[in-house]
Protein backbone atom coordinates (compact mmCIF):
# COMPACT_ATOMS: atom_id res chain seq x y z
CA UNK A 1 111.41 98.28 31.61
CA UNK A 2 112.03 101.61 30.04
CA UNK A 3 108.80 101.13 27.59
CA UNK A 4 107.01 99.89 30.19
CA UNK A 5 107.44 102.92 32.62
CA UNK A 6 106.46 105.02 29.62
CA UNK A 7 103.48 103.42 28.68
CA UNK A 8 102.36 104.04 31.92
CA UNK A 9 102.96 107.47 32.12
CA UNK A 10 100.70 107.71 28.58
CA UNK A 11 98.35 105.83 31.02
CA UNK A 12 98.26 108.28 33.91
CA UNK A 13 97.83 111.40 31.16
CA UNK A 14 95.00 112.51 31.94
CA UNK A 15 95.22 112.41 35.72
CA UNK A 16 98.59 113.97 35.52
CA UNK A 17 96.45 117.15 33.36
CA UNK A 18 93.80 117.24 35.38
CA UNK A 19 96.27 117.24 38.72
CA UNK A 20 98.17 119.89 37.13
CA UNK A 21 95.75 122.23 36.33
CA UNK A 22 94.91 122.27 39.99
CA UNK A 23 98.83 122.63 40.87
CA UNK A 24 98.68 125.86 38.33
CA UNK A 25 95.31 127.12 40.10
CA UNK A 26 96.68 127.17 43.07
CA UNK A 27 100.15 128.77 42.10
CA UNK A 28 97.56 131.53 40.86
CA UNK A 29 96.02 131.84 43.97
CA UNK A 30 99.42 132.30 45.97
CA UNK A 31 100.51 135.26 43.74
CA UNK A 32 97.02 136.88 44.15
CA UNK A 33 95.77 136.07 47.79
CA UNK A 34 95.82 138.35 50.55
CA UNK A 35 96.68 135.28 52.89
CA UNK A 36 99.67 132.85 52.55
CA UNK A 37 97.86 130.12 54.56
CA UNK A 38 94.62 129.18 52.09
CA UNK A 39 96.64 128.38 48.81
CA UNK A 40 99.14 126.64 51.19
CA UNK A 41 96.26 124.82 52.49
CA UNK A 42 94.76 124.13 49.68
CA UNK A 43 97.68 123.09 48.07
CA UNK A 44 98.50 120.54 50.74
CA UNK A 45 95.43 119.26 50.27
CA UNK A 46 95.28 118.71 45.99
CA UNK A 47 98.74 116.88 47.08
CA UNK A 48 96.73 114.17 49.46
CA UNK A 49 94.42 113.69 47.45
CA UNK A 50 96.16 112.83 44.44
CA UNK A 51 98.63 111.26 46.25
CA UNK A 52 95.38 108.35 47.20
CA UNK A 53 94.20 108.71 43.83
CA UNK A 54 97.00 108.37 41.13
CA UNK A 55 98.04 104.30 42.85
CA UNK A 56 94.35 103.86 42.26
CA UNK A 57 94.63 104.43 38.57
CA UNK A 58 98.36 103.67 38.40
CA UNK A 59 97.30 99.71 39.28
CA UNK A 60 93.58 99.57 38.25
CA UNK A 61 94.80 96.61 36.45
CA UNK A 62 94.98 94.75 39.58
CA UNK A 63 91.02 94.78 40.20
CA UNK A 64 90.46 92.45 36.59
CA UNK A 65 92.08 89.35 36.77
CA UNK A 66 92.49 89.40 32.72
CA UNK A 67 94.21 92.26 33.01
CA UNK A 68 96.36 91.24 35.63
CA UNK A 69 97.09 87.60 34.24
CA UNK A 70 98.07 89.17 30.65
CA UNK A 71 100.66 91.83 32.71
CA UNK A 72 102.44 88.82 34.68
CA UNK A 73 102.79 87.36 31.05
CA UNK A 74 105.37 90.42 30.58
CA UNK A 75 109.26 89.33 30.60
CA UNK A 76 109.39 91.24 33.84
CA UNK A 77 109.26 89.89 37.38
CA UNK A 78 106.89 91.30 40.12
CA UNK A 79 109.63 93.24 41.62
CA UNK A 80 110.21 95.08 38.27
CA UNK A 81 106.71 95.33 38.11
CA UNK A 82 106.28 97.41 41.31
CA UNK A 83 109.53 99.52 40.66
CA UNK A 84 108.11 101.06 37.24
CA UNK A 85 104.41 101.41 38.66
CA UNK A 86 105.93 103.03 42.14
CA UNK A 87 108.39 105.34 40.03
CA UNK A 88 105.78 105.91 37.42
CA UNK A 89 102.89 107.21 40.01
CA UNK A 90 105.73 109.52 41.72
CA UNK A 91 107.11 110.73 38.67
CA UNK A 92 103.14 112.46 38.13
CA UNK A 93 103.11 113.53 41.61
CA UNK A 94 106.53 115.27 41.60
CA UNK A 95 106.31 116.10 37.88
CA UNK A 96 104.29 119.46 38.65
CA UNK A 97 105.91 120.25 41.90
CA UNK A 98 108.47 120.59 40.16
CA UNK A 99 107.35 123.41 38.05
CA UNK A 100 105.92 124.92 41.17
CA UNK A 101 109.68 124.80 43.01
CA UNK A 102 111.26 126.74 40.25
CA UNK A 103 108.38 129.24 39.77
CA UNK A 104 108.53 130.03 43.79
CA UNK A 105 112.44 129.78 43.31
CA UNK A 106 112.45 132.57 40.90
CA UNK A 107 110.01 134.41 42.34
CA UNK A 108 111.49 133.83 46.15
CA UNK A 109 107.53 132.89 47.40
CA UNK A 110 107.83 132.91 51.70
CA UNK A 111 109.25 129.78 53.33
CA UNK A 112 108.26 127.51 50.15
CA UNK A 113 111.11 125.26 51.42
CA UNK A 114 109.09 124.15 53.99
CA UNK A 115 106.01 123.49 52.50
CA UNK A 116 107.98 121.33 50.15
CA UNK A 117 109.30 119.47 52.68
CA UNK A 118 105.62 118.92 53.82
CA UNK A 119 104.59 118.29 50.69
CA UNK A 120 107.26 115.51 50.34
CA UNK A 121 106.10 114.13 53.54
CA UNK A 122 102.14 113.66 52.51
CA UNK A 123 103.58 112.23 49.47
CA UNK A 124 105.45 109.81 50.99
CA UNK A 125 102.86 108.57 53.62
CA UNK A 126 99.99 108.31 51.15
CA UNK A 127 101.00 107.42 48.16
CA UNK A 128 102.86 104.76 49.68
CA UNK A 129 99.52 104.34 51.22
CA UNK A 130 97.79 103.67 48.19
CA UNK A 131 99.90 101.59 46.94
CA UNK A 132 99.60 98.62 49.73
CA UNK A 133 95.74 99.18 49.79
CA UNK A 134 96.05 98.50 45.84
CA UNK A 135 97.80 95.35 46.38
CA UNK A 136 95.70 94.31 49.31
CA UNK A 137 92.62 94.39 47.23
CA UNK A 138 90.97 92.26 45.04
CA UNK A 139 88.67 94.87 43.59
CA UNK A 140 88.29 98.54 43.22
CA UNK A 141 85.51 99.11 46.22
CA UNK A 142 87.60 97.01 48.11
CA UNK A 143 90.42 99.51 47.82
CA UNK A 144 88.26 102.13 48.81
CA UNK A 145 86.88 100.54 51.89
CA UNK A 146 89.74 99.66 53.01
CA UNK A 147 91.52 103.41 52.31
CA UNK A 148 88.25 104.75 54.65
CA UNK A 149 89.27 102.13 57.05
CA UNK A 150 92.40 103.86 57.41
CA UNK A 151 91.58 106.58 57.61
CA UNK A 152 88.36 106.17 59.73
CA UNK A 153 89.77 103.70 62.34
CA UNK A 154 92.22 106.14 63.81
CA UNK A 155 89.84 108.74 64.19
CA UNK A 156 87.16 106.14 66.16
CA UNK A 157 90.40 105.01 68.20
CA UNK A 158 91.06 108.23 69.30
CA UNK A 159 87.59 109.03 70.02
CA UNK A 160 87.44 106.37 72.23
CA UNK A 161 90.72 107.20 73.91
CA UNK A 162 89.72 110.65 74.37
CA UNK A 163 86.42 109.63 75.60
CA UNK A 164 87.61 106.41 78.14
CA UNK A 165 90.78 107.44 79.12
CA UNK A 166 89.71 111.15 79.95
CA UNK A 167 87.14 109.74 82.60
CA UNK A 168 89.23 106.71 83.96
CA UNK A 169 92.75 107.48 84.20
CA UNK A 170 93.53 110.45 86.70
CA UNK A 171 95.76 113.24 85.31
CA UNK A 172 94.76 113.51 81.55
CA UNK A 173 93.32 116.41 80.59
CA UNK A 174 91.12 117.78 77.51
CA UNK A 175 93.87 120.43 76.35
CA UNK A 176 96.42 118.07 76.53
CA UNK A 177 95.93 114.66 74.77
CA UNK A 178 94.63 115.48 71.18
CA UNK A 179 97.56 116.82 69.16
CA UNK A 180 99.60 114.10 70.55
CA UNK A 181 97.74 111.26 69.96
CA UNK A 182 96.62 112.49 66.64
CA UNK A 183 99.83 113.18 65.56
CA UNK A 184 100.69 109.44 65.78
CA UNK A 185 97.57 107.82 64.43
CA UNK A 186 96.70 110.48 61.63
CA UNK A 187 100.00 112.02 59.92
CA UNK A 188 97.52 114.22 57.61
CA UNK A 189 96.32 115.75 60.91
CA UNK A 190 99.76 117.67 61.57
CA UNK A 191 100.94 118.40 58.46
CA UNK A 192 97.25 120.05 57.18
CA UNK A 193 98.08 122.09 60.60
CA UNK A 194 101.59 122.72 60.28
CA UNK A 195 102.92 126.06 59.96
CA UNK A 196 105.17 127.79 56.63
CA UNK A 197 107.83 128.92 59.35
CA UNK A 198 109.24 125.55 60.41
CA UNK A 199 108.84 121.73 60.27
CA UNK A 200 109.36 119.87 63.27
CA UNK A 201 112.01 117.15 63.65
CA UNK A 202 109.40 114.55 64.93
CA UNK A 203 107.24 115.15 62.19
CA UNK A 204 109.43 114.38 60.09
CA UNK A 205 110.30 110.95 61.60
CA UNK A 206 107.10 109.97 62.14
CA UNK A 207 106.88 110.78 58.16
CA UNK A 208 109.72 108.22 57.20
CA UNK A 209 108.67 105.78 59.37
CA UNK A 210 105.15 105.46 57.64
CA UNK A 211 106.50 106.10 54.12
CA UNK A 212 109.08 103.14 54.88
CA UNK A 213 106.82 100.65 56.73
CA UNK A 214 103.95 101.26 53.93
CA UNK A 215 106.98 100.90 51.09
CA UNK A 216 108.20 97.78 52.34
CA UNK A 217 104.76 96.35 52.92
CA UNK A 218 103.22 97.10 49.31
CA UNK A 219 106.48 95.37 47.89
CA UNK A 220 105.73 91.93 50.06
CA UNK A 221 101.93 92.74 48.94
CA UNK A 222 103.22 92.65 45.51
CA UNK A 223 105.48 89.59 45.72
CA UNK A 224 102.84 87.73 47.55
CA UNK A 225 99.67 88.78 45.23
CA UNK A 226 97.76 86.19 43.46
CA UNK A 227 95.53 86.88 40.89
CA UNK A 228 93.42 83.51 42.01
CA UNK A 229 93.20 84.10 45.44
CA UNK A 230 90.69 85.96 47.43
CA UNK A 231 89.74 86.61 50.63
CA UNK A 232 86.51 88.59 51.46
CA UNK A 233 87.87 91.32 48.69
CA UNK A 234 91.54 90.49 50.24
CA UNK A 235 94.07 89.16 48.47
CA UNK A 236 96.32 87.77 51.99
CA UNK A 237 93.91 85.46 54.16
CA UNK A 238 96.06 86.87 56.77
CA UNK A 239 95.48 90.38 56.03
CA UNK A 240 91.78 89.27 55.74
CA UNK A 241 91.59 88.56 59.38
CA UNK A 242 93.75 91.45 60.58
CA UNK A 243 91.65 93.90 58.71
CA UNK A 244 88.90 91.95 60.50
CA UNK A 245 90.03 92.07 63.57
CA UNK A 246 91.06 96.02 63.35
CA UNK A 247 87.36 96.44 62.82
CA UNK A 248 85.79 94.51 65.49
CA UNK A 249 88.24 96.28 67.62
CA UNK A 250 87.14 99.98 66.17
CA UNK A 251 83.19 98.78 66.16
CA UNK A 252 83.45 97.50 69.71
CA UNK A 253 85.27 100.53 71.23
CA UNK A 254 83.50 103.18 69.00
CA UNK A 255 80.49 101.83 71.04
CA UNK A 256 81.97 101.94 74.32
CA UNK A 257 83.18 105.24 73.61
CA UNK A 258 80.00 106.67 72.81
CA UNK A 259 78.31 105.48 75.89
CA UNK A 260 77.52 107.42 78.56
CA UNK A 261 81.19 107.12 79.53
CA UNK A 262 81.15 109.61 82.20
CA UNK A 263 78.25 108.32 84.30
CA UNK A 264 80.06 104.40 84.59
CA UNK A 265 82.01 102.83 87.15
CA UNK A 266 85.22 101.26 85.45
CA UNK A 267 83.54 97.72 85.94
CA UNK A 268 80.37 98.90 83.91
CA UNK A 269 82.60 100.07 81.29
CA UNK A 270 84.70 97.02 80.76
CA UNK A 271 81.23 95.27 81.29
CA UNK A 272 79.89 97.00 78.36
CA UNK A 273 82.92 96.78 75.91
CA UNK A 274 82.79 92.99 76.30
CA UNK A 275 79.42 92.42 75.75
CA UNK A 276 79.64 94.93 72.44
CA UNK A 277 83.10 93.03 70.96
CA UNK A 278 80.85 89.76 71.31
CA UNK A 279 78.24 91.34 69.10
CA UNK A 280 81.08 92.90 66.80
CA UNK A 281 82.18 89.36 66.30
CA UNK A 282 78.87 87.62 65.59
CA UNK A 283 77.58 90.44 63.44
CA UNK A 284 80.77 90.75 61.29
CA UNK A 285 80.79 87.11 61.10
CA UNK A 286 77.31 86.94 59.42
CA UNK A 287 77.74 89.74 56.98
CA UNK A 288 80.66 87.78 55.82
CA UNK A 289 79.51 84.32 55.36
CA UNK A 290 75.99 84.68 55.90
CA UNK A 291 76.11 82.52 58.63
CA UNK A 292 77.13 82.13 63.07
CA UNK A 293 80.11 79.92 63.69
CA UNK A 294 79.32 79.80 67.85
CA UNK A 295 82.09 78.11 69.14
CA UNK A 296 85.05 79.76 67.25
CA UNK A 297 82.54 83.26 67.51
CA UNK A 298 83.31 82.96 71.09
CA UNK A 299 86.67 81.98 71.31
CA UNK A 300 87.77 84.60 68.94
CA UNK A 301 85.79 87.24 70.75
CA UNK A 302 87.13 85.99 74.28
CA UNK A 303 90.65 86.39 72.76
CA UNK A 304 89.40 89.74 71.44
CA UNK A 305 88.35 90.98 74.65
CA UNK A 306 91.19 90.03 76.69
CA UNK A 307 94.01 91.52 74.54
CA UNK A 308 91.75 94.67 74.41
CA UNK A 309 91.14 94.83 78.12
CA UNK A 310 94.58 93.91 79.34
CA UNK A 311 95.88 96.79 76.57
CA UNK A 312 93.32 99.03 78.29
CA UNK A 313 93.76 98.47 82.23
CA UNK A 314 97.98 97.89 81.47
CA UNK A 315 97.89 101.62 79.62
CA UNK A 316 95.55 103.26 82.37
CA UNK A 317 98.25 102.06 84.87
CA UNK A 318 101.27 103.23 83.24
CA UNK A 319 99.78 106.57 81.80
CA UNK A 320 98.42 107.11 85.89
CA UNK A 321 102.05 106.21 87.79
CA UNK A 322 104.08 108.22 85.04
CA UNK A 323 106.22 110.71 85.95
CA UNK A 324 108.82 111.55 83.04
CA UNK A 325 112.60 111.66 83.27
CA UNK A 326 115.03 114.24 81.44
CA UNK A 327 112.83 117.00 82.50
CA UNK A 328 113.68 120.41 81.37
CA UNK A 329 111.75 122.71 82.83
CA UNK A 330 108.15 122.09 84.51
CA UNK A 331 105.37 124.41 86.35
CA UNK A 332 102.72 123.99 88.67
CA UNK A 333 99.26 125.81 88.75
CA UNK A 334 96.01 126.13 90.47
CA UNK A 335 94.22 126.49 87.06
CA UNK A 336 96.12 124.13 84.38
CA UNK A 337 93.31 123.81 81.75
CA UNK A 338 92.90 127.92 81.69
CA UNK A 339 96.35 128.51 81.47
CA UNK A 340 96.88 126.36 78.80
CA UNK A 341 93.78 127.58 76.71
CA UNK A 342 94.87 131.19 77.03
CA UNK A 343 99.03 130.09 76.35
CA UNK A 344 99.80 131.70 79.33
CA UNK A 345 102.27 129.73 80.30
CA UNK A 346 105.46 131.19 78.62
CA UNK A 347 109.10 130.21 79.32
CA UNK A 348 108.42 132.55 82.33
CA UNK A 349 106.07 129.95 84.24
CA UNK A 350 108.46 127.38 84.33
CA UNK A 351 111.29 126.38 86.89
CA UNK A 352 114.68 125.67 85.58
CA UNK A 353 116.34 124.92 88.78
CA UNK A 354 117.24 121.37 89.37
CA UNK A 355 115.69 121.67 92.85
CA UNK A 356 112.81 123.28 91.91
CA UNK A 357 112.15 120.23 89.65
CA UNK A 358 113.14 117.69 92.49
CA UNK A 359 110.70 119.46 94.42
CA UNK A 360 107.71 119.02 91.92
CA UNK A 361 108.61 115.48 91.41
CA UNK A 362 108.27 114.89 94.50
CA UNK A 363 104.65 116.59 94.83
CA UNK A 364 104.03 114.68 92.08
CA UNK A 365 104.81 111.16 93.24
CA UNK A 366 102.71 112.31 96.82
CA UNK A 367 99.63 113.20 94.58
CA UNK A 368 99.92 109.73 93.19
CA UNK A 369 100.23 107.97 95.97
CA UNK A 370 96.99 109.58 97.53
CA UNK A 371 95.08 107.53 95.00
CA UNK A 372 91.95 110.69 95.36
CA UNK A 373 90.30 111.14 92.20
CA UNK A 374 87.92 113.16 93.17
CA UNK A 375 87.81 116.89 95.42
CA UNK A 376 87.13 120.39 95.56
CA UNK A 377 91.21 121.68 94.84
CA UNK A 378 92.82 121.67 91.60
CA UNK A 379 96.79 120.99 90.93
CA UNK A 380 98.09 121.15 87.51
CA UNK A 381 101.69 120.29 86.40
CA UNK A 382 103.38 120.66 83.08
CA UNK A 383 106.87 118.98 82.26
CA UNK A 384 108.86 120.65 79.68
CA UNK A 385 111.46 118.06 78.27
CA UNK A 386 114.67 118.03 76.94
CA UNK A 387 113.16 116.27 73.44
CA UNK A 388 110.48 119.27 72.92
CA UNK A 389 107.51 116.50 74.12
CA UNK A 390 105.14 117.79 76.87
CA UNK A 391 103.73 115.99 79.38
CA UNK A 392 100.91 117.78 81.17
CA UNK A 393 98.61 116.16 84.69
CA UNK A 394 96.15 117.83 86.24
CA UNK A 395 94.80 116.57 89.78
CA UNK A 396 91.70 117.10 91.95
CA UNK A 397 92.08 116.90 95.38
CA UNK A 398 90.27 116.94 98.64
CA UNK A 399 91.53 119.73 101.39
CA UNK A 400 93.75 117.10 103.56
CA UNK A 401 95.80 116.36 100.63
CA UNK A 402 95.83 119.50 98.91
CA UNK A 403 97.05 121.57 102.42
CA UNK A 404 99.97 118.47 102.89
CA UNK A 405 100.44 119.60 99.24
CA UNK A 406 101.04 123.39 99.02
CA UNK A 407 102.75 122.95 102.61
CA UNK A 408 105.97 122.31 100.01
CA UNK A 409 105.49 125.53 98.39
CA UNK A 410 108.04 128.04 98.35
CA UNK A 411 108.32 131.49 97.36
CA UNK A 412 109.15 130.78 93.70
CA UNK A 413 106.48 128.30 93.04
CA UNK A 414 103.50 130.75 94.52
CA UNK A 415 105.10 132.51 91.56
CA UNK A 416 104.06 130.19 88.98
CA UNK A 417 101.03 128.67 90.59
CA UNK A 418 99.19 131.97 90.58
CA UNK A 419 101.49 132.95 87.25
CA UNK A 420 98.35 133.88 85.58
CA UNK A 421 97.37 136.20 87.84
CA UNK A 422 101.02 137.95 87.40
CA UNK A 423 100.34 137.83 83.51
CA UNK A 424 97.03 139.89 84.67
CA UNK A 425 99.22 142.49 86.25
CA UNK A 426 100.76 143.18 83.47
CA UNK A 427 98.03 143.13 81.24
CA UNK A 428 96.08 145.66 83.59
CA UNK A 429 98.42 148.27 81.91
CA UNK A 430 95.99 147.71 78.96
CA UNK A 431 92.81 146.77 80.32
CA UNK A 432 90.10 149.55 79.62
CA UNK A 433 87.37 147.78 81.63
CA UNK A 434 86.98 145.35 84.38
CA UNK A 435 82.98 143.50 85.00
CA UNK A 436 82.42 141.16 88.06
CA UNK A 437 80.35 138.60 87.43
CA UNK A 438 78.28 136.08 89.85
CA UNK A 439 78.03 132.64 89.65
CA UNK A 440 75.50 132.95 86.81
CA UNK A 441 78.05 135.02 85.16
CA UNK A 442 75.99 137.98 84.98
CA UNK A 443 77.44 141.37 85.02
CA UNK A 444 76.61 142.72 88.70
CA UNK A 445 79.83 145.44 88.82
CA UNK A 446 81.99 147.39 86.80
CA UNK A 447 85.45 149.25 86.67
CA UNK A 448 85.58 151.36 83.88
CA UNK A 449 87.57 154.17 85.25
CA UNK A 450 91.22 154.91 84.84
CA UNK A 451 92.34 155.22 88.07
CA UNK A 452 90.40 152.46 89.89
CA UNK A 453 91.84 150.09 87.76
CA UNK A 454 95.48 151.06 88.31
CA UNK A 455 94.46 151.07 91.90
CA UNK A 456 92.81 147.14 91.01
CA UNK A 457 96.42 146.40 89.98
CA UNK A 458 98.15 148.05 93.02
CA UNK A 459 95.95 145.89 95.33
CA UNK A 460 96.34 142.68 93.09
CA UNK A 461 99.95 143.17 93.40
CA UNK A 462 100.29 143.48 97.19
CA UNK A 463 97.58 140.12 97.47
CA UNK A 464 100.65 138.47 95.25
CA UNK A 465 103.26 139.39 97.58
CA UNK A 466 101.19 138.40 100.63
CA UNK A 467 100.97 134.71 99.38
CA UNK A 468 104.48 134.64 98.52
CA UNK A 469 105.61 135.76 102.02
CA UNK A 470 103.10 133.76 103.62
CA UNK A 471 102.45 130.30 102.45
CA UNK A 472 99.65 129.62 105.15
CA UNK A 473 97.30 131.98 102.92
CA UNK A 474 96.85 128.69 100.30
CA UNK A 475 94.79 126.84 103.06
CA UNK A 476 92.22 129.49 103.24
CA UNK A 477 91.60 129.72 100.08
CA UNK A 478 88.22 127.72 99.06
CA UNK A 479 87.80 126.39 95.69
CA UNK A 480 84.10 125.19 95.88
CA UNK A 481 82.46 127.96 94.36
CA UNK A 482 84.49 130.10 91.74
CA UNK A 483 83.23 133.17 90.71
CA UNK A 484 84.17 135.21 87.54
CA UNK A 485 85.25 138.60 86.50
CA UNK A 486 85.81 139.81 83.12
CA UNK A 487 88.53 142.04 81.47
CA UNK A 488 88.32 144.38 78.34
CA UNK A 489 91.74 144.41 76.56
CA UNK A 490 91.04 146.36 73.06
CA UNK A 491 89.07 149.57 73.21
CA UNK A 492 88.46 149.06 69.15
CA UNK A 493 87.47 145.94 68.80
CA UNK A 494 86.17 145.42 72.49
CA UNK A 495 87.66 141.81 73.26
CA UNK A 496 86.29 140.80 76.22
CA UNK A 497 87.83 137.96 78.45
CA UNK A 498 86.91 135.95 81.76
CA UNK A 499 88.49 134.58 84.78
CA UNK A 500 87.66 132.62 87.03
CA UNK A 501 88.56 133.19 90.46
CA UNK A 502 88.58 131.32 94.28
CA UNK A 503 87.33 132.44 97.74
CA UNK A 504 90.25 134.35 99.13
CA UNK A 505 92.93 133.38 96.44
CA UNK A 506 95.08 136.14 95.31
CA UNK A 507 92.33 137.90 92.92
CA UNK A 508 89.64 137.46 95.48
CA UNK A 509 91.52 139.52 98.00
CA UNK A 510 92.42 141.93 96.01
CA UNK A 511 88.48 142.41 94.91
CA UNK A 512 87.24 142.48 98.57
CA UNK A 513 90.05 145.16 99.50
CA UNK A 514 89.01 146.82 96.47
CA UNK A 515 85.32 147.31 97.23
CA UNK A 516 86.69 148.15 101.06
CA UNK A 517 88.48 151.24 99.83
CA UNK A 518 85.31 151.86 97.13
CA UNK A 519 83.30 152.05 100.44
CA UNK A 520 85.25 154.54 102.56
């Protein structure tokens, strides 16, 4: 075993130079760069894709059926066989890491610990990866195609996700479901992302539950491979069909998806993914065996279409009626997606108080019971929870609903609904220029003097205290037609920012009083 492990490390030379040489470059590029984040970057990224590449060499031997006849010939079994090639293709990997550890050791290069660590974790995932694919395949396209499928099919998934569930299931929210759901379905998405100062614990697991599941699975691969057998390019008649399946799944949806989702009824839409997963099935069908098997066609595409569909309308009604438990803190506002966009919402917008949480629940579970899904007034909640996760709805109601709604309110929540306009007060300190805009957003008004904007914030703040002494206030406030007003923060570099504002909210008030006073 020993010679064998050698031999192929004299194998994967010239991969493990070439990989190097990058590893150095980049090490150069840390010392020298103004910015900490491009060679980490960059080095993240040499990592991923040698971690694909090197199982690709490591068991090219696979794709010839000589080849791989005259190595199960060897006095080894196929478990020894994957041990040396799986310890062979990490030992190149980890080889020049190495080297870069101790150089940022002795050198004490900012938070390298933690890029390690993420490091480890691509590693883990994807060369683990690689491996399976290898031993899936019967050839070296094969391995390729199916490496894209990976990597492609997640991205289509969430695509349609984003797409179907965004229009159909009432709550979800643009700012809120990408990282999440990317996360899950493409590990490379959060570690390329993730930060020098920290790695979080759920990253992590997500990372050893991938590296294990792909690590077990490339071992059965391996005991299971036969150098006869082949399926399509598969080397697992089983795997043949799954893979087959995944993309009839992927092609079906990814059509759906890119509909014109937002102009169907729900009925159109499952109309229209069940007429595109029977010509998935017939077309995939034909460009395998050249030829239309009707009857099983059908039956597999009915089968198809009701596991899809019942995973569909069973995960609209769950993601729709939840409402999470262990909740550590949550907030409610009147502009959600804003908020969120800007990362206004600090610790400072949420309540803590058990009752205060009760409370929202409870608003929450009346929201979902009025089964609207469509009005003029806006209600956004964010739970905080005790695991770090964050669940965020956002609601549009009609006036009936929305006045039983804010009825509830007490003084502390007017605090945090209209939180962003108390993040304004503060930032009026700063502000060196205020422009009201009209619906067009074009500039009709300006306040560019000193005093007019403190007296701006004076008003604002009275409007504030008005709606938290006076509840009654929310139902006059009309949310058909916002308007806008801008705000210049940095006299150097004249950033410029927008709100958008409701007939006689808070900031609306404190605009009319304003141009009152302007007046007299």
């Amino acid at each position: 075993m020993n010679n064998l492990y050698k031999n192929d490390l004299k194998q994967l030379k010239n991969v493990f130079i070439i990989y190097s040489g990058f590893i150095l470059l980049d090490l150069v590029l840390y010392f020298t760069s103004y910015q900490d984040d491009f060679p980490v970057t960059m080095l993240k990224a040499i990592v991923f894709i040698a971690s694909i590449i090197v199982p690709a060499f490591n068991l090219r031997y696979l794709f010839d059926s000589g080849n791989y006849s005259q190595y199960l010939s060897l006095p080894i079994t196929k478990k020894q066989s994957f041990i040396i090639k799986y310890l062979s293709g990490l030992t190149v990997l980890l080889l020049p890491l190495v080297f870069y550890s101790l150089i940022a050791l002795i050198f004490d290069l900012h938070n390298f610990g933690n890029v390690l660590i993420i490091l480890l974790m691509i590693i883990g995932i994807y060369y683990s990866l690689g491996n399976l694919t290898a031993y899936l395949t019967t050839s070296i396209i094969m391995n390729i195609c199916l490496q894209v499928i990976v990597f492609v099919a997640p991205i289509i998934i969430f695509i349609c996700i984003f797409a179907v569930y965004q229009t159909f299931i009432r709550g979800i929210i643009i700012t809120a479901l990408p990282d999440t759901v990317l996360d899950l379905l493409i590990p490379i998405y959060s570690l390329m992302k993730a930060g020098i100062e920290s790695v979080a614990i759920n990253e992590i697991l997500i990372c050893i539950f991938y590296s294990l599941a792909f690590t077990i699975c490339g071992f059965l691969a391996c005991l299971k491979r036969n150098s006869l057998t082949n399926y399509h390019g598969f080397t697992n008649n089983v795997i043949a069909q799954i893979i087959k399946m995944v993309i009839i799944v992927v092609i079906s949806w990814m059509f759906t998806g890119l509909t014109d989702v937002l102009s169907m009824s729900i009925s159109v839409l499952l109309a229209i993914s069940i007429i595109a997963t029977f010509m998935t099935v017939f077309l995939i069908q034909y460009i395998y065996t050249k030829k239309i098997k009707y009857k099983a066609n059908i039956l597999q595409a009915s089968i198809i279409s009701i596991i899809t569909l019942g995973l569909f309308l069973g995960g609209k009604s769950f993601i729709e009626d939840y409402i999470p438990g262990n909740i550590e803190s949550v907030t409610i506002n009147h502009d959600i997606q804003f908020a969120l966009s800007k990362n206004l919402l600090n610790k400072n917008a949420y309540l803590k108080d058990k009752n205060m949480i009760d409370t929202v629940v409870e608003i929450h579970q009346e929201i979902l019971d009025t089964k609207c899904s469509y009005g003029d007034y806006e209600i956004g909640i964010v739970y905080q929870l005790k695991n770090g996760r964050q669940i965020v709805r956002n609601y549009w109601l009609n006036y009936n609903d929305y006045q039983a709604i804010v009825e509830k309110f007490n003084q502390e929540m007017i605090r945090v609904w209209y939180y962003d306009y108390y993040q304004l007060v503060d930032m009026l300190d700063v502000i060196y220029q205020i422009d009201f805009a009209d619906e067009s957003e074009n500039i009709d008004e300006q306040i560019i003097n000193s005093e007019d904007i403190e007296l701006f914030k004076n008003i604002l703040i009275q409007q504030l205290q008005a709606f938290e002494n006076d509840h009654s206030l929310l139902n006059e406030v009309e949310k058909s037609s916002p308007s806008s007003i801008y705000f210049g923060y940095d006299p150097e570099d004249k950033a410029i920012d927008l709100i958008s504002y409701s007939y006689n909210d808070p900031l609306d008030r404190t605009i009319q009083e304003y141009n009152k006073i302007k007046a007299n």
